[in-house]
Protein backbone atom coordinates (compact mmCIF):
# COMPACT_ATOMS: atom_id res chain seq x y z
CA UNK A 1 -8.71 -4.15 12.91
CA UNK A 2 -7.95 -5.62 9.57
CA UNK A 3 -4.59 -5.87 7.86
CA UNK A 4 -3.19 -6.15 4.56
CA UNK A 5 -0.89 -9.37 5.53
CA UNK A 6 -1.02 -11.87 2.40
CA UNK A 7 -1.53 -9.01 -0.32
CA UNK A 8 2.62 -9.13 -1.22
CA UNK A 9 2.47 -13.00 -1.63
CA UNK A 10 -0.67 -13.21 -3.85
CA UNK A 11 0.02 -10.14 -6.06
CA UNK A 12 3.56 -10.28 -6.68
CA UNK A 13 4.48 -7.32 -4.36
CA UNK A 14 8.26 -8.08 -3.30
CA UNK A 15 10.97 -7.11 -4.85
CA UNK A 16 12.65 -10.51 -4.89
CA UNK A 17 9.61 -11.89 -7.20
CA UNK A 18 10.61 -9.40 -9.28
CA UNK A 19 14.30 -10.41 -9.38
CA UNK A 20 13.27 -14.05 -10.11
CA UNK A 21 10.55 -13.42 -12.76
CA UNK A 22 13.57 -11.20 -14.54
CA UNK A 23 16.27 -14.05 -13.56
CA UNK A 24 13.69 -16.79 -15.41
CA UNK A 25 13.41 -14.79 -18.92
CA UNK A 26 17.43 -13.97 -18.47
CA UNK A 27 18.19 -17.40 -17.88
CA UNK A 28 15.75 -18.89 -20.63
CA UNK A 29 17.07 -16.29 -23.62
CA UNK A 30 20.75 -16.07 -22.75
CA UNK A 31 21.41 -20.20 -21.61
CA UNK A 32 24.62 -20.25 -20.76
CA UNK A 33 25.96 -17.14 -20.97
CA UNK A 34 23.91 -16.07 -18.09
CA UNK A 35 26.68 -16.48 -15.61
CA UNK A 36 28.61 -14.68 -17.94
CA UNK A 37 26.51 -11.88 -17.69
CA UNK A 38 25.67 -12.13 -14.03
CA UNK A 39 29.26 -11.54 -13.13
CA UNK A 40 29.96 -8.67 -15.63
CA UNK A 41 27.02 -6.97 -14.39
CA UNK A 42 27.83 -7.28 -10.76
CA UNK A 43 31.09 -5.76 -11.26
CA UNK A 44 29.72 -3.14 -13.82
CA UNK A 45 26.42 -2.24 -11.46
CA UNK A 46 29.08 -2.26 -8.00
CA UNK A 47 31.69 -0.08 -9.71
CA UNK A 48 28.69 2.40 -10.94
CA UNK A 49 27.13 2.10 -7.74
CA UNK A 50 23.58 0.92 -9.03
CA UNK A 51 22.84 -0.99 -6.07
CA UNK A 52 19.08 -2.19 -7.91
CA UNK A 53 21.23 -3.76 -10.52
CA UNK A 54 23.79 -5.50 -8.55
CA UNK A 55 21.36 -7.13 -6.21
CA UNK A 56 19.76 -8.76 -9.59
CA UNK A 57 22.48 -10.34 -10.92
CA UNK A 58 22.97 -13.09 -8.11
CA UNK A 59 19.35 -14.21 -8.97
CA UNK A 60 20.31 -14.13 -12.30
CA UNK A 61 23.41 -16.42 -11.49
CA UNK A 62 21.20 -18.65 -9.32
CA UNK A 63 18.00 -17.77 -8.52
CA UNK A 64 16.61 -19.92 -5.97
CA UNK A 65 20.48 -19.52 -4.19
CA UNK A 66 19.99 -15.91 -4.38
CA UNK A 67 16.41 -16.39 -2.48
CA UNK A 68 17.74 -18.50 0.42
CA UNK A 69 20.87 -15.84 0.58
CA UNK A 70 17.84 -12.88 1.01
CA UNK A 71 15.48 -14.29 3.61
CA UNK A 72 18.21 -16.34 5.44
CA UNK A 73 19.92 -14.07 8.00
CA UNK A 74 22.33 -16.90 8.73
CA UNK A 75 24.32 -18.44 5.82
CA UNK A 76 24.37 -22.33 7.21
CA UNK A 77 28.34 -22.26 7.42
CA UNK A 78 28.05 -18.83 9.59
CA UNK A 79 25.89 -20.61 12.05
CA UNK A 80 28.04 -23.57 12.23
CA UNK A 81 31.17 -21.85 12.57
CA UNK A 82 29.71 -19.75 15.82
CA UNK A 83 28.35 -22.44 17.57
CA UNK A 84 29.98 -24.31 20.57
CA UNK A 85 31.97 -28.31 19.21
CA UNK A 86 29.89 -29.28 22.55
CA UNK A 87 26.42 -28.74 20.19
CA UNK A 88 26.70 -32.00 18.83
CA UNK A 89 23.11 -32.43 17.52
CA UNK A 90 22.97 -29.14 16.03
CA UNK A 91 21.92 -28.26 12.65
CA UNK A 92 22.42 -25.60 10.87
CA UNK A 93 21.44 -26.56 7.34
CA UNK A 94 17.87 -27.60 8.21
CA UNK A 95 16.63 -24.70 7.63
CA UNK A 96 17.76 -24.46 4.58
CA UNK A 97 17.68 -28.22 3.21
CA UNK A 98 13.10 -27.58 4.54
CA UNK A 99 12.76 -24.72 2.24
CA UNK A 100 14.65 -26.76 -0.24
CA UNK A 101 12.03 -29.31 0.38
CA UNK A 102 9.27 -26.50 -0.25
CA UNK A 103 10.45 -25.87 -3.40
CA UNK A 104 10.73 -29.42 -4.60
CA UNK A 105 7.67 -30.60 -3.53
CA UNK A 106 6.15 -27.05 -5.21
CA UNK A 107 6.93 -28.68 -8.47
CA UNK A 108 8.11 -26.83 -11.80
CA UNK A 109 5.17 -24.80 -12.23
CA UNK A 110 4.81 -23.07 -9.01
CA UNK A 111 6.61 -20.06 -7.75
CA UNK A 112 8.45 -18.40 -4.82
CA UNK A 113 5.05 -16.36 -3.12
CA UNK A 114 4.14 -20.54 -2.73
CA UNK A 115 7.17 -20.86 -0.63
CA UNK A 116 6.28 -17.80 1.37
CA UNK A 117 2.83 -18.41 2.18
CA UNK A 118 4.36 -21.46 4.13
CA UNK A 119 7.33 -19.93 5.56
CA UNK A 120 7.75 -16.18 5.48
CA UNK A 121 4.11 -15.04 6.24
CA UNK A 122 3.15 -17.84 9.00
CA UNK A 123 6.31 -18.12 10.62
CA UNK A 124 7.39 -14.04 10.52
CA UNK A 125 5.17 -11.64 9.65
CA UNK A 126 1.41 -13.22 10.79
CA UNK A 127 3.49 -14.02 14.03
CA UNK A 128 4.67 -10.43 14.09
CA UNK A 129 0.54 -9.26 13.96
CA UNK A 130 -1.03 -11.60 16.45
CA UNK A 131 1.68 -10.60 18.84
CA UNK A 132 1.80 -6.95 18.79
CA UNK A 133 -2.10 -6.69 18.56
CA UNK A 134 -3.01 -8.94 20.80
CA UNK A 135 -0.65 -7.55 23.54
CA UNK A 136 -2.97 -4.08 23.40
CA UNK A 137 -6.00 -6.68 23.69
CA UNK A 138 -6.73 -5.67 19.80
CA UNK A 139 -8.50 -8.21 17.42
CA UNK A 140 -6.68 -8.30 14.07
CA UNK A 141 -8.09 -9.82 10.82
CA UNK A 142 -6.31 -10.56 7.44
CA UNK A 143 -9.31 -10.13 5.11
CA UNK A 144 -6.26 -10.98 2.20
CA UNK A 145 -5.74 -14.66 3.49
CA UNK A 146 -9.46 -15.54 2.42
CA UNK A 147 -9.07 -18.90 0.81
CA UNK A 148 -11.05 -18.44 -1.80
CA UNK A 149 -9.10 -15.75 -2.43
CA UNK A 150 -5.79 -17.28 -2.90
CA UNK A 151 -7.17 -19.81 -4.79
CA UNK A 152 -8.33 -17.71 -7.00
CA UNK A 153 -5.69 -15.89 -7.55
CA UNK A 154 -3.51 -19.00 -8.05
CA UNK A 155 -5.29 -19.16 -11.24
CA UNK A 156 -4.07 -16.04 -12.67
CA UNK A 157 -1.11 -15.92 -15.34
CA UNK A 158 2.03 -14.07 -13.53
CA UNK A 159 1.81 -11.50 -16.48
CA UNK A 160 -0.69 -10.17 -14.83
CA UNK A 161 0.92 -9.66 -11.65
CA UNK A 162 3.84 -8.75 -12.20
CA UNK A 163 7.12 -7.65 -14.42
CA UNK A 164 10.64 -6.55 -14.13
CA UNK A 165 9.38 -2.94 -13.38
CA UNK A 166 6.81 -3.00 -10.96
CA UNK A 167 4.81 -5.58 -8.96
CA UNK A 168 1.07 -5.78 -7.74
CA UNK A 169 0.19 -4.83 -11.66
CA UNK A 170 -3.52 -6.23 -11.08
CA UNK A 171 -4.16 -4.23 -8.02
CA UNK A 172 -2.69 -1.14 -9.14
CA UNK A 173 -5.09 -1.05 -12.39
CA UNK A 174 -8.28 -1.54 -10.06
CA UNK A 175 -7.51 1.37 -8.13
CA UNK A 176 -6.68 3.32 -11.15
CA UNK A 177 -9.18 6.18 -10.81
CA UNK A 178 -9.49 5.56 -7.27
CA UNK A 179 -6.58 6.16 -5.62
CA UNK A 180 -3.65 8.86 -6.78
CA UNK A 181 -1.42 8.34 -9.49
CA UNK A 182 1.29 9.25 -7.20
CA UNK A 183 0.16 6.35 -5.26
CA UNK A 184 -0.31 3.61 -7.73
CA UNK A 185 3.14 4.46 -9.67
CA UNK A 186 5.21 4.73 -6.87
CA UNK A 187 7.67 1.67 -5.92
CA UNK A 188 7.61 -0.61 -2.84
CA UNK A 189 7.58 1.22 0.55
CA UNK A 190 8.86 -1.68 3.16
CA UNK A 191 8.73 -1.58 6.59
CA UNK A 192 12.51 -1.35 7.38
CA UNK A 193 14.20 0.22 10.69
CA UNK A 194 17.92 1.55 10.45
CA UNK A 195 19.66 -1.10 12.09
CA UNK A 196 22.82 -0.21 10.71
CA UNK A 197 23.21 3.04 12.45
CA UNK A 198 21.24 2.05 15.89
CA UNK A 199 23.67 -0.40 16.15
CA UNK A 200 26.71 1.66 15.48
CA UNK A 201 25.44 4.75 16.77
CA UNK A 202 23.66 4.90 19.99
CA UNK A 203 23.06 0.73 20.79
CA UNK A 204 27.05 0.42 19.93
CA UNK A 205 28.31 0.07 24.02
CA UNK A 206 25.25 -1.88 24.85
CA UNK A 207 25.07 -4.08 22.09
CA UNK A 208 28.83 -4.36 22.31
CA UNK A 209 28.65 -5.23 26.16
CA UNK A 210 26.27 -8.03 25.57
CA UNK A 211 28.65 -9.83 22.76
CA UNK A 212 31.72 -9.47 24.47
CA UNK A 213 31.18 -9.72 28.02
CA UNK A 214 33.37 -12.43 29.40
CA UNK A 215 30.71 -14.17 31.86
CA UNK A 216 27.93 -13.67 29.05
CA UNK A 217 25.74 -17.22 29.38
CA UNK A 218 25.76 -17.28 25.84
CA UNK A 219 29.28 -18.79 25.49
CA UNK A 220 27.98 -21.77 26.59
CA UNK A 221 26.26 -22.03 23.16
CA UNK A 222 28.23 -20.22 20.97
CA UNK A 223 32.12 -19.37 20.42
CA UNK A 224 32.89 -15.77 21.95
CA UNK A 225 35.73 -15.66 19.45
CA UNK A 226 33.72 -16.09 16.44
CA UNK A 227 30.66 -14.08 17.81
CA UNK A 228 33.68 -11.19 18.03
CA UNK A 229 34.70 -11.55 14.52
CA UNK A 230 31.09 -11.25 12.70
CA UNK A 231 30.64 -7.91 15.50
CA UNK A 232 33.91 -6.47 14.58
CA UNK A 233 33.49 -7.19 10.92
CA UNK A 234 30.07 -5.42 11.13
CA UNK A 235 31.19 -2.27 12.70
CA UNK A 236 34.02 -1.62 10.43
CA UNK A 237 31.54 -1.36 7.61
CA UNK A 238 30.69 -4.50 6.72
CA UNK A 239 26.85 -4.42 6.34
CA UNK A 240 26.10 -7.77 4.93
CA UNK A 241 26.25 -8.58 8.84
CA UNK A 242 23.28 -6.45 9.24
CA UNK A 243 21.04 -9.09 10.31
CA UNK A 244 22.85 -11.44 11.53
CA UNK A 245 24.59 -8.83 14.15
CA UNK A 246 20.99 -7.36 15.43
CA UNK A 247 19.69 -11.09 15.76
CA UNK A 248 23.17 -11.94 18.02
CA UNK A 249 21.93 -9.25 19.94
CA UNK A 250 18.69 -9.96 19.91
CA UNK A 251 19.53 -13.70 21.60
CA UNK A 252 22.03 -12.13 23.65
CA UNK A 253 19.58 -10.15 25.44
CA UNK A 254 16.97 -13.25 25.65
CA UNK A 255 19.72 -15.16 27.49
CA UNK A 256 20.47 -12.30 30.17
CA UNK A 257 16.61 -11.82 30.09
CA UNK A 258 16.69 -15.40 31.05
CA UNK A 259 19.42 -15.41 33.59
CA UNK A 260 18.11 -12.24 35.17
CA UNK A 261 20.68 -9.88 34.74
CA UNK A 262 19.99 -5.98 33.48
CA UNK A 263 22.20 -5.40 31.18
CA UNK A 264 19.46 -6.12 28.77
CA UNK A 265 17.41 -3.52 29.62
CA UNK A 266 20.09 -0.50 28.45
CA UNK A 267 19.04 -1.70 24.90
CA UNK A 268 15.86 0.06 25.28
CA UNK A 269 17.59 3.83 26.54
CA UNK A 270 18.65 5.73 24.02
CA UNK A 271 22.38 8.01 25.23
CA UNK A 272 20.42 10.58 27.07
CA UNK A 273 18.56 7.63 29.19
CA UNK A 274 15.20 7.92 27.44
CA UNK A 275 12.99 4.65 26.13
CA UNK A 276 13.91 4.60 22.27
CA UNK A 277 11.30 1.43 22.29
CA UNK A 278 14.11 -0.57 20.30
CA UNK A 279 13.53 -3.72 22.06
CA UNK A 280 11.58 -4.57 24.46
CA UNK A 281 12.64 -6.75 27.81
């Protein structure tokens, strides 16, 4: 089976590259009235409702804050404020200070796909493959991850990858002719699940039972009262706690996993009692 894993990081595929590569020439014509204009136009683009513009204009404000704010589902002071005064030796700015590292050590002229072929793909989405193949006994193979390959395409100027309209400019001209134009114009299709409205539609009581529960093991890690106030924020609306609700969950039902309990389990029954195949024990 082979995959296309690695083709977003060398071709410029992800929207955020996009946001950056438009951040850089914003930053480098306007100086410093770019926070100027990063604030207008986040109040303009959130009063308009053009949600494409308003999630540029913090990577035009600060683009490699605006990075760590996308693919961190836990702001550092978040995680410290939920975890238990007992957790001593926790950290929760490692994370971020090792990607800060990444960059820094990338030097001036490299860019973010650099950072994600060390973080992103290995640590999240190869992961993701090699477990759900091989737990069907399937082989999987990332012909994209060549290293000849990457070098390669190291070499090529970002023009030719991508812009502040589209991404993956270099593949899409090969297939032109090939492939349909309604394929090679269209934008981005990602891989996104409605978390939102599992969790406040039919995983609500169980994912509610496993972050409240009074004898839940995972107070002895983290503070029920502060676990309570990102879940309550979350289902009044609040959908910047997206992630960071489904992955309280997520650990929630590790630890009774762990501890042997079956409350777990109701996360993968739908209301009617039928597998939704949300989550798996």
């Amino acid at each position: 089976m082979f995959t296309g894993d690695g083709g977003d990081e060398l071709f410029g595929g992800y929207d955020r590259y996009r946001a950056m590569h438009a951040a850089d020439f914003a930053r480098r014509r306007l100086g410093g009235f770019t926070g100027f204009l990063a604030s207008v136009g986040e109040r303009t683009a959130g009063a308009a409702g053009i949600e494409r513009i308003e999630d540029l204009m913090p990577f035009v404000r600060d683009p490699w804050k605006a990075y760590k704010s996308y693919m961190m589902h836990f702001e550092p002071s978040l995680a410290a404020s939920l975890l238990q005064p007992a957790l001593i030796g926790a950290d929760p700015w490692s994370a971020e200070r090792w990607l800060d590292e990444r960059w820094a050590s990338a030097g001036a002229k490299t860019w973010v796909p650099w950072v994600d072929a060390q973080t992103y793909l290995p640590d999240d989405l190869l992961t993701k493959m090699d477990r759900a193949t091989m737990a069907w006994g399937v082989e999987a193979r990332s012909p994209l991850l060549d290293h000849h390959l990457w070098a390669w395409a190291a070499t090529l100027p970002r023009g030719w990858l991508l812009d502040w309209r589209t991404g993956k400019k270099l593949v899409r001209e090969a297939y032109r002719g090939v492939l349909p134009t309604e394929i090679l114009s269209r934008s981005k299709k990602g891989f996104s699940v409605p978390l939102a409205a599992w969790l406040r539609g039919q995983l609500r009581e169980p994912a509610l039972d496993l972050l409240t529960s009074p004898g839940s093991a995972l107070w002895d890690v983290l503070r029920p009262e502060a676990v309570g106030a990102v879940v309550d924020r979350f289902m009044d609306g609040d959908d910047s706690l997206i992630y960071p609700t489904w992955n309280l969950v997520a650990l929630a039902a590790w630890y009774e996993g762990r501890q042997g309990s079956g409350r777990a389990s109701t996360l993968n029954r739908d209301g009617h009692g039928q597998d939704a195949g949300v989550l798996e024990p």
